[in-house]
Protein backbone atom coordinates (compact mmCIF):
# COMPACT_ATOMS: atom_id res chain seq x y z
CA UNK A 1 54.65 146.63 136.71
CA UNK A 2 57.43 145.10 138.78
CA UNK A 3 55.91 141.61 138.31
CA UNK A 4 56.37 142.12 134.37
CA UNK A 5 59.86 143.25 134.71
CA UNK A 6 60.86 140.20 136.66
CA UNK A 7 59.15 138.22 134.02
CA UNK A 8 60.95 140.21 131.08
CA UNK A 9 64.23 140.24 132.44
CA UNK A 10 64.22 136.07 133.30
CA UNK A 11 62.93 136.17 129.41
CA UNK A 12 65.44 138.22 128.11
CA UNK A 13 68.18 136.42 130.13
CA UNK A 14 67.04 133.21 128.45
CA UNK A 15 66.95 134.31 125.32
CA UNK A 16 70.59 135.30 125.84
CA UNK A 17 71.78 132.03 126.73
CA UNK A 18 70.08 129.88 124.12
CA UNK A 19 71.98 132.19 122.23
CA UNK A 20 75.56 131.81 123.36
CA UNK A 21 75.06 127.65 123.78
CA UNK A 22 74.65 127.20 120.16
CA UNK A 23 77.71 128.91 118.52
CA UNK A 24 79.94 127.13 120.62
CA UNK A 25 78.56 123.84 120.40
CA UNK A 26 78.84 123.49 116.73
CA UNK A 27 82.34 124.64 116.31
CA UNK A 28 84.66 121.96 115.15
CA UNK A 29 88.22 121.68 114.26
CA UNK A 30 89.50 120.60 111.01
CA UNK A 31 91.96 117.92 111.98
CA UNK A 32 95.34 119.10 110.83
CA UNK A 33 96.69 117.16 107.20
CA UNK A 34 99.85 115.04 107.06
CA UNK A 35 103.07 116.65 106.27
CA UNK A 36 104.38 114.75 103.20
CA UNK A 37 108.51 115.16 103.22
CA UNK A 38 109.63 117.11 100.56
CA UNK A 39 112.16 114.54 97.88
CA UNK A 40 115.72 115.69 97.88
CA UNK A 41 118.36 115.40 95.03
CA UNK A 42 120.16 118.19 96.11
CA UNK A 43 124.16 117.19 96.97
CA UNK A 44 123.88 115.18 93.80
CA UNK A 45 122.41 118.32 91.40
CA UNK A 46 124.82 119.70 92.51
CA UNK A 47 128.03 118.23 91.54
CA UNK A 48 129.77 117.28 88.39
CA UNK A 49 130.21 114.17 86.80
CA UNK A 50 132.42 111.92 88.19
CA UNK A 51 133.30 114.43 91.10
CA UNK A 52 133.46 112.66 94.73
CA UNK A 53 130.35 113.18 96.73
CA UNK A 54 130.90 112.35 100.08
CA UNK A 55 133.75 109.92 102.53
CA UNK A 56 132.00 108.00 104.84
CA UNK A 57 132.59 109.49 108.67
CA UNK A 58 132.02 106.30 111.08
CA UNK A 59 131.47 108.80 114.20
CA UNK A 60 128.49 110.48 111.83
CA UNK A 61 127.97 114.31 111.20
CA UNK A 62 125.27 116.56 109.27
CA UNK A 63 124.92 113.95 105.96
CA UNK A 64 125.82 110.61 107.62
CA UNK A 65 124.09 109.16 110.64
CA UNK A 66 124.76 105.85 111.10
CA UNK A 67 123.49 102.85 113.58
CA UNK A 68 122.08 99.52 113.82
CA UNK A 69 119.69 98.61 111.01
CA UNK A 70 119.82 95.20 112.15
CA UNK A 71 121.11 93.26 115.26
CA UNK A 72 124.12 94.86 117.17
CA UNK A 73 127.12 95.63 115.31
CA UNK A 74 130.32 97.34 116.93
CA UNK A 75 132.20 99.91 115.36
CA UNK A 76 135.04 101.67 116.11
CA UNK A 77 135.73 104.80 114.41
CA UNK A 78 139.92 105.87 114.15
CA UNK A 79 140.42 108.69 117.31
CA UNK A 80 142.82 110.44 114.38
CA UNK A 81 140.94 109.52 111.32
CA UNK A 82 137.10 109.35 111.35
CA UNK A 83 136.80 107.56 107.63
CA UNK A 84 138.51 105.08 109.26
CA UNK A 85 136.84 102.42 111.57
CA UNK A 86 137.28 99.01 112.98
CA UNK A 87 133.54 96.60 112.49
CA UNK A 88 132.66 93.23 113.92
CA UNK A 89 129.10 91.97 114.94
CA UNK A 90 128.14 90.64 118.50
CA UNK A 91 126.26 88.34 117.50
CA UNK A 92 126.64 84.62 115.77
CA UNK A 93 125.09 83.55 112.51
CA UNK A 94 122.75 86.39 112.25
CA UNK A 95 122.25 88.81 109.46
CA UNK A 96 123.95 92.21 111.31
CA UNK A 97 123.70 95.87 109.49
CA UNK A 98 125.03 98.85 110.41
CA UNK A 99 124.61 102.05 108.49
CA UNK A 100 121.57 104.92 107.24
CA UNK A 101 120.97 106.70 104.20
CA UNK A 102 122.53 109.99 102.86
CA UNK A 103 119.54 112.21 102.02
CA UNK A 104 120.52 114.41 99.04
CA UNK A 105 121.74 111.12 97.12
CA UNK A 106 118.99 109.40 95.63
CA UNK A 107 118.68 105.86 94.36
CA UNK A 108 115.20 105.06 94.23
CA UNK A 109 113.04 108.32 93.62
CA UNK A 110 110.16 109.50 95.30
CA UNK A 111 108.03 106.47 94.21
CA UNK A 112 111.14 103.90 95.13
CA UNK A 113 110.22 102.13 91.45
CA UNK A 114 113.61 102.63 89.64
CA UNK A 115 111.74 103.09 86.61
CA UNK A 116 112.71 106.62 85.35
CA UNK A 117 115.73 107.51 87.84
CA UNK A 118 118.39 109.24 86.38
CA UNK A 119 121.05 108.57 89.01
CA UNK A 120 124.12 106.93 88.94
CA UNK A 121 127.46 106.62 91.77
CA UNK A 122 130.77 104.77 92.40
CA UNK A 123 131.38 103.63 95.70
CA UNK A 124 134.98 102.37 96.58
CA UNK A 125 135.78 101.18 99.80
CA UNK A 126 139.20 99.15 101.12
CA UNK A 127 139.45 96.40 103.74
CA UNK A 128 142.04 95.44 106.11
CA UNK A 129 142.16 91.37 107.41
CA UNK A 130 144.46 91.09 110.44
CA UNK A 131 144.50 87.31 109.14
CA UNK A 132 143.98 85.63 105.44
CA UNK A 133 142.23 82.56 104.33
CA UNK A 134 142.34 81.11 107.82
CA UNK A 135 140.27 77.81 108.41
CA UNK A 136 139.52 78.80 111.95
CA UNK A 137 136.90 81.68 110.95
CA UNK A 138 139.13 84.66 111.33
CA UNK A 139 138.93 85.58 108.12
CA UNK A 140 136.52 88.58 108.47
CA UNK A 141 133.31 88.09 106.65
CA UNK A 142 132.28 91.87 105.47
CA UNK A 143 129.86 93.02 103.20
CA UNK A 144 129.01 96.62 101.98
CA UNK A 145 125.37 97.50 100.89
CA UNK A 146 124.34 100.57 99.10
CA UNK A 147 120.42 100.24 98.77
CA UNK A 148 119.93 99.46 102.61
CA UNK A 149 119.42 95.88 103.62
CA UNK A 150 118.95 95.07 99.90
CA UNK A 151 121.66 94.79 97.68
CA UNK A 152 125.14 95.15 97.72
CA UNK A 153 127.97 92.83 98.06
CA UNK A 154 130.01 90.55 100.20
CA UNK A 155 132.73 87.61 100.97
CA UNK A 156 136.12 87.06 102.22
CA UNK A 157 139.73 87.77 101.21
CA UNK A 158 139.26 84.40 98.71
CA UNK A 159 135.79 85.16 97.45
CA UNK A 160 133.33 87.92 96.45
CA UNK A 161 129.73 88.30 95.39
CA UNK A 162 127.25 90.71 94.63
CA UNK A 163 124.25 90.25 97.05
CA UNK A 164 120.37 90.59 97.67
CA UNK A 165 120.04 90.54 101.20
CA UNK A 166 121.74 87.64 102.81
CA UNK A 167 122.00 85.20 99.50
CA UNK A 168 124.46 85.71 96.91
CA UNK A 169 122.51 87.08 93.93
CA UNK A 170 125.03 85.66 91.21
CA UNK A 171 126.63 83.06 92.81
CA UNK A 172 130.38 83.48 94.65
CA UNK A 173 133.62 84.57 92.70
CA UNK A 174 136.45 82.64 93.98
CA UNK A 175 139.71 84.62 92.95
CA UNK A 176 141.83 80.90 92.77
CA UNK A 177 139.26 79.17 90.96
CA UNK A 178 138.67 82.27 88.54
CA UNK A 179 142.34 82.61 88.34
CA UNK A 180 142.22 86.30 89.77
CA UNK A 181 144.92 87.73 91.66
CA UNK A 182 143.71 90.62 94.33
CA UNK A 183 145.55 93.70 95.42
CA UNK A 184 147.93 92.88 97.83
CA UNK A 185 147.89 89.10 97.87
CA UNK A 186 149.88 86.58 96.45
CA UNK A 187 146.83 83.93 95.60
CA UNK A 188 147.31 80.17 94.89
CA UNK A 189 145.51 76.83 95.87
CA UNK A 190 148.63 76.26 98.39
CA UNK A 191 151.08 78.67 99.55
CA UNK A 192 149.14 81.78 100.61
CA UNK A 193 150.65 83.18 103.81
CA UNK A 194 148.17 83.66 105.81
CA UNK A 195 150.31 85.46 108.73
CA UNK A 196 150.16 88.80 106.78
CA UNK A 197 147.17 91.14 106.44
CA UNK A 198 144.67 90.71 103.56
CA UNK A 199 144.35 94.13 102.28
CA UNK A 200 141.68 94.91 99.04
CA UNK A 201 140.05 97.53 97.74
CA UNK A 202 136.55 97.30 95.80
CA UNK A 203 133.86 98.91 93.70
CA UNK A 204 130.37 99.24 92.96
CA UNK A 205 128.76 100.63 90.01
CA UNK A 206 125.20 101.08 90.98
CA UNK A 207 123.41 102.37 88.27
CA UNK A 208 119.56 103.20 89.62
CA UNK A 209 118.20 103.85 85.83
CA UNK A 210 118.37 100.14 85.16
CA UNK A 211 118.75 98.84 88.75
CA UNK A 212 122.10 97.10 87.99
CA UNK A 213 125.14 96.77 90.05
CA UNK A 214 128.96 96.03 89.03
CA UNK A 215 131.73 95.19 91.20
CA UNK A 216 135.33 95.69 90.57
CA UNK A 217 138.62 94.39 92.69
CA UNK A 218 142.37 96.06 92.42
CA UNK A 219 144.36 93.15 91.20
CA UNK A 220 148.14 92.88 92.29
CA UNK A 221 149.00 95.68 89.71
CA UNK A 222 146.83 98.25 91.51
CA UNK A 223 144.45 98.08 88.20
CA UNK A 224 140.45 98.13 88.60
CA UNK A 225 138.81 95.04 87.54
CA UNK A 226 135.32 93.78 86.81
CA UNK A 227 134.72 90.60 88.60
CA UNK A 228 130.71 90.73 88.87
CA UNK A 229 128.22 92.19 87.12
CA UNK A 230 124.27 91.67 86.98
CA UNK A 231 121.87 92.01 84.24
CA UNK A 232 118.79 93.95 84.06
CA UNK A 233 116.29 92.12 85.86
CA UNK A 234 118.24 90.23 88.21
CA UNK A 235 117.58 93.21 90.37
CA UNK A 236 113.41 94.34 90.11
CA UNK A 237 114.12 97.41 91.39
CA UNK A 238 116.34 99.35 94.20
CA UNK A 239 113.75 100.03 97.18
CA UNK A 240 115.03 102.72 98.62
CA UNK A 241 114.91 106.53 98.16
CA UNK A 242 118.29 107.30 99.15
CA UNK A 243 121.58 105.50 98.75
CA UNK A 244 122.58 103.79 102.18
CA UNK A 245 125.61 102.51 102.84
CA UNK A 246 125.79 100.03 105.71
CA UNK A 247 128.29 97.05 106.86
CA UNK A 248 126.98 93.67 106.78
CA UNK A 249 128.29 90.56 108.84
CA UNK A 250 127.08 87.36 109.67
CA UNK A 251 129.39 85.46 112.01
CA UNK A 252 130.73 87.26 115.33
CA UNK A 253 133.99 88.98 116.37
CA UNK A 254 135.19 89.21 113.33
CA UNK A 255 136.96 92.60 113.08
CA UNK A 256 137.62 94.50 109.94
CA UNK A 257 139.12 97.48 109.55
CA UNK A 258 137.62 99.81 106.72
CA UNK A 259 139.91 102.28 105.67
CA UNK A 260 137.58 104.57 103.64
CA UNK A 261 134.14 104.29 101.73
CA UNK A 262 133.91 106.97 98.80
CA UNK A 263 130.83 107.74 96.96
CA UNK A 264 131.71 109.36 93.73
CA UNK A 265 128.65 110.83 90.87
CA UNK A 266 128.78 108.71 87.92
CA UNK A 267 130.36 105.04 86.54
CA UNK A 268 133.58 106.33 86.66
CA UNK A 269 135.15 102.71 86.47
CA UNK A 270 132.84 101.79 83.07
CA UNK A 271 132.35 104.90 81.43
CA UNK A 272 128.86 104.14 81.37
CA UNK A 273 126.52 107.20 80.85
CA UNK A 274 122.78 107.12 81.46
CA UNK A 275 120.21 108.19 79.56
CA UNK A 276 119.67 111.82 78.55
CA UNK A 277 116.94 113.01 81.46
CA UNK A 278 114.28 114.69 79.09
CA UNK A 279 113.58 116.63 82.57
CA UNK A 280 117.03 118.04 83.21
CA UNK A 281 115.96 121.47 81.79
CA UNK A 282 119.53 121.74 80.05
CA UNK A 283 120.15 118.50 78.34
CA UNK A 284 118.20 119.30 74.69
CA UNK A 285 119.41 122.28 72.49
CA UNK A 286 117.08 124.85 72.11
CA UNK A 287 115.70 124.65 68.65
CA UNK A 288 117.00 127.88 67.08
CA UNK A 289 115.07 127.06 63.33
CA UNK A 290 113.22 130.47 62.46
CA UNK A 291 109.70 129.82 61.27
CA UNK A 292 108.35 132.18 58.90
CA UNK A 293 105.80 135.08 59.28
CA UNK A 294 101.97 133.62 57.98
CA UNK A 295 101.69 136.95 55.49
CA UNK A 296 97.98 135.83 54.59
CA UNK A 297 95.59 138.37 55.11
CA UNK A 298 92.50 137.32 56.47
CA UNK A 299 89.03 139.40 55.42
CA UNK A 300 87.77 141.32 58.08
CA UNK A 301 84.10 140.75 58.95
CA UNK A 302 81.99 143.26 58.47
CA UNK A 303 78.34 141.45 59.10
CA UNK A 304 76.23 143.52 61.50
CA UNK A 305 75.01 141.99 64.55
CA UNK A 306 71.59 143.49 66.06
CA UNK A 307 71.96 145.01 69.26
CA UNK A 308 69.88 143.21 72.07
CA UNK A 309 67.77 145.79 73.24
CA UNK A 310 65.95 143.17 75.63
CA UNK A 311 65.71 144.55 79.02
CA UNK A 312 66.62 142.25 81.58
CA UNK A 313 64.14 141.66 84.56
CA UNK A 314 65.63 142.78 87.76
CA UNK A 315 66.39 140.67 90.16
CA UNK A 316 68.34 140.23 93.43
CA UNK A 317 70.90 142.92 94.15
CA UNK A 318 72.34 141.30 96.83
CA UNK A 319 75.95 142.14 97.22
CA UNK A 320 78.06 138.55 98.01
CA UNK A 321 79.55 139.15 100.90
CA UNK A 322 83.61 139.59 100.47
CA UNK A 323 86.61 137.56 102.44
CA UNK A 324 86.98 134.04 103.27
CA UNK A 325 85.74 132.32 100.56
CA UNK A 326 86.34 128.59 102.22
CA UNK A 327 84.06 126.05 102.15
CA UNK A 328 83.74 124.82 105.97
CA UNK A 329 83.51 121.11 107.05
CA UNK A 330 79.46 120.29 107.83
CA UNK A 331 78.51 120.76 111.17
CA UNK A 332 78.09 117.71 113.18
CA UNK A 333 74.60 116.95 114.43
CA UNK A 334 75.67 117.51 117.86
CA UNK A 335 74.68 120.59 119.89
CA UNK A 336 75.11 122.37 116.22
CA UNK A 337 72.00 120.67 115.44
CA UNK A 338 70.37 123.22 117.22
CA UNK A 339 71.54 126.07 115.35
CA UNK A 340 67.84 127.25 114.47
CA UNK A 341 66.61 127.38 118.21
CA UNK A 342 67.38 130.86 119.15
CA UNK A 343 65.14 132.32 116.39
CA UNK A 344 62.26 130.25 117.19
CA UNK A 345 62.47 130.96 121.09
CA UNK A 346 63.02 134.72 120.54
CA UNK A 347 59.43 134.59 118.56
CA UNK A 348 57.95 132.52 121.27
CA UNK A 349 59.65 134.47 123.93
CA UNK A 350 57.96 137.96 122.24
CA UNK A 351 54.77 136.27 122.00
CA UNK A 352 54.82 135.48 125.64
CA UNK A 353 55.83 139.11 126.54
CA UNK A 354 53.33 140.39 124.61
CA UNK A 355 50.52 138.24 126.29
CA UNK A 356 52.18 138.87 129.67
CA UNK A 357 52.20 142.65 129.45
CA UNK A 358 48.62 143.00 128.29
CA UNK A 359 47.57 140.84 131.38
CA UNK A 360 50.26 143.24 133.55
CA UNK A 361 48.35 146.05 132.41
């Protein structure tokens, strides 16, 4: 009798095992899915046509983070005045950004296609020269892009143009050939001192329905004027999700001071409205025509259906069981594969015992 308890217990103990192995073998972990960031329109939902949006701060705060895009700019944000800033690149002949974009503000959607976004701004900005239409290459290039490194525009205190990238996407606007007189400066093909500051102030319309920009100057009587505009097409699409303002140079240590960028909601210079958004919720009147009461009186049916007096076999009354209703991955074919072991060996196992104990007895 000892002998076949020794024998049952090792049985019984290995029984046990082969069932605690399998469980944990085929469990698996559903690899966790990819958090998808939610789109945000929210600072510009939020405020009215044509109200200002947001000033630029150069040190950066909870909207505006700004750094190198491309290259290594400098940039020198006023100690008293943080929408205030001094710029210049480090580096020669090379394409420098500086800059981020403003989530909250969008300009390309969540699919970046520019096909169906109702979103429109005004961004004025003003530049300060230390010198003027000097040969020697102190006359600060500066450009200011609103769709990251893609579009936007840029030039000197003589010249303007609307950009893609680093090439002039309409070709430069020279204010003495075009016979345009800037903000500030006293213009001619001879004569321009060039000892005093070159101070102007600019304007884009960027209109993200249509993917068009327009850019306006201050001439010497402090009035807004359109010097540039594109047509749709010239611009496929804005790339972007949000409007980004950054600073573009392309020649080194050549400071500009930039008094103030200001992003307003609308085309405030033009006038120009988009499209009504059929998705706006508010835009449509409510139709408020009253359709009249159907009076007609339909015949009630009075056919008699036979009751179904078939009696239905009976068949499993197996209750479902209730809770997690989740489909599980498959089980690998791993250890898991192994999953019908432990009823097989506790069969073989009893059939042993049973032999065993007969032969004990």
């Amino acid at each position: 009798m000892k002998k076949f308890a020794a024998i049952l217990a090792a049985i019984m103990i290995l029984a046990m095992l082969c069932g605690t192995i399998v469980p944990v073998a085929a469990t698996e972990e559903t690899p966790g899915e990819d958090v998808v960031e939610e789109f945000d329109s929210s600072m510009y939902d939020a405020a009215a046509e044509g109200a200002l949006l947001y000033t630029l701060n150069f040190a950066g705060d909870d909207i505006w983070q700004p750094g190198n895009l491309t290259r290594t700019a400098v940039v020198t944000p006023d100690a008293d005045d943080p929408t205030k800033c001094v710029f210049y690149a480090e580096e020669d002949e090379g394409q420098t950004f500086w800059g981020a974009p403003i989530k909250g503000l969008p300009i390309g959607g969540p699919a970046g296609d520019g096909s169906d976004d109702y979103y429109a701004y005004t961004v004025e900005f003003k530049t300060i020269r230390e010198h003027q239409n000097e040969k020697n290459g102190m006359d600060a290039a500066f450009g200011l892009y609103i769709d990251d490194t893609d579009f936007g525009t840029y030039g000197y205190s003589d010249n303007f143009s609307i950009m893609s990238g680093g090439v002039r996407l309409i070709g430069k606007y020279s204010f003495i050939s075009e016979g345009f007189t800037p903000q500030g400066i006293n213009y001619s093909a001879e004569g321009a001192d060039a000892t005093q500051p070159s101070i102007q102030e600019y304007a884009l319309e960027v209109n993200a329905y249509d993917d068009t920009l327009k850019l306006y100057m201050k001439d010497s009587t402090n009035e807004w004027c359109l010097i540039q505009a594109t047509e749709i097409g010239d611009i496929m699409s804005f790339t972007g999700t949000y409007l980004c303002p950054c600073f573009y140079t392309y020649y080194q240590n050549q400071p500009i001071t930039v008094d103030y960028v200001k992003i307003y909601k609308g085309m405030t210079l033009s006038g120009d409205e988009l499209p009504v958004n059929p998705d706006a919720g508010n835009d449509t009147p409510a139709d408020t025509t009253t359709v009249p009461a159907d009076t007609t009186t339909v015949p009630a049916d009075t056919t008699t259906v036979p009751a179904d007096t078939t009696t239905a076999p009976q068949g499993n009354t197996t209750t479902a069981p209730q809770g997690n209703t989740t489909t599980e991955a498959p089980k690998s074919n791993g250890c898991g594969g192994f999953a019908v072991l432990p009823v097989s060996i506790v069969a073989i196992l009893g059939l042993a015992v049973t032999v065993v104990a007969k032969k004990a007895l």
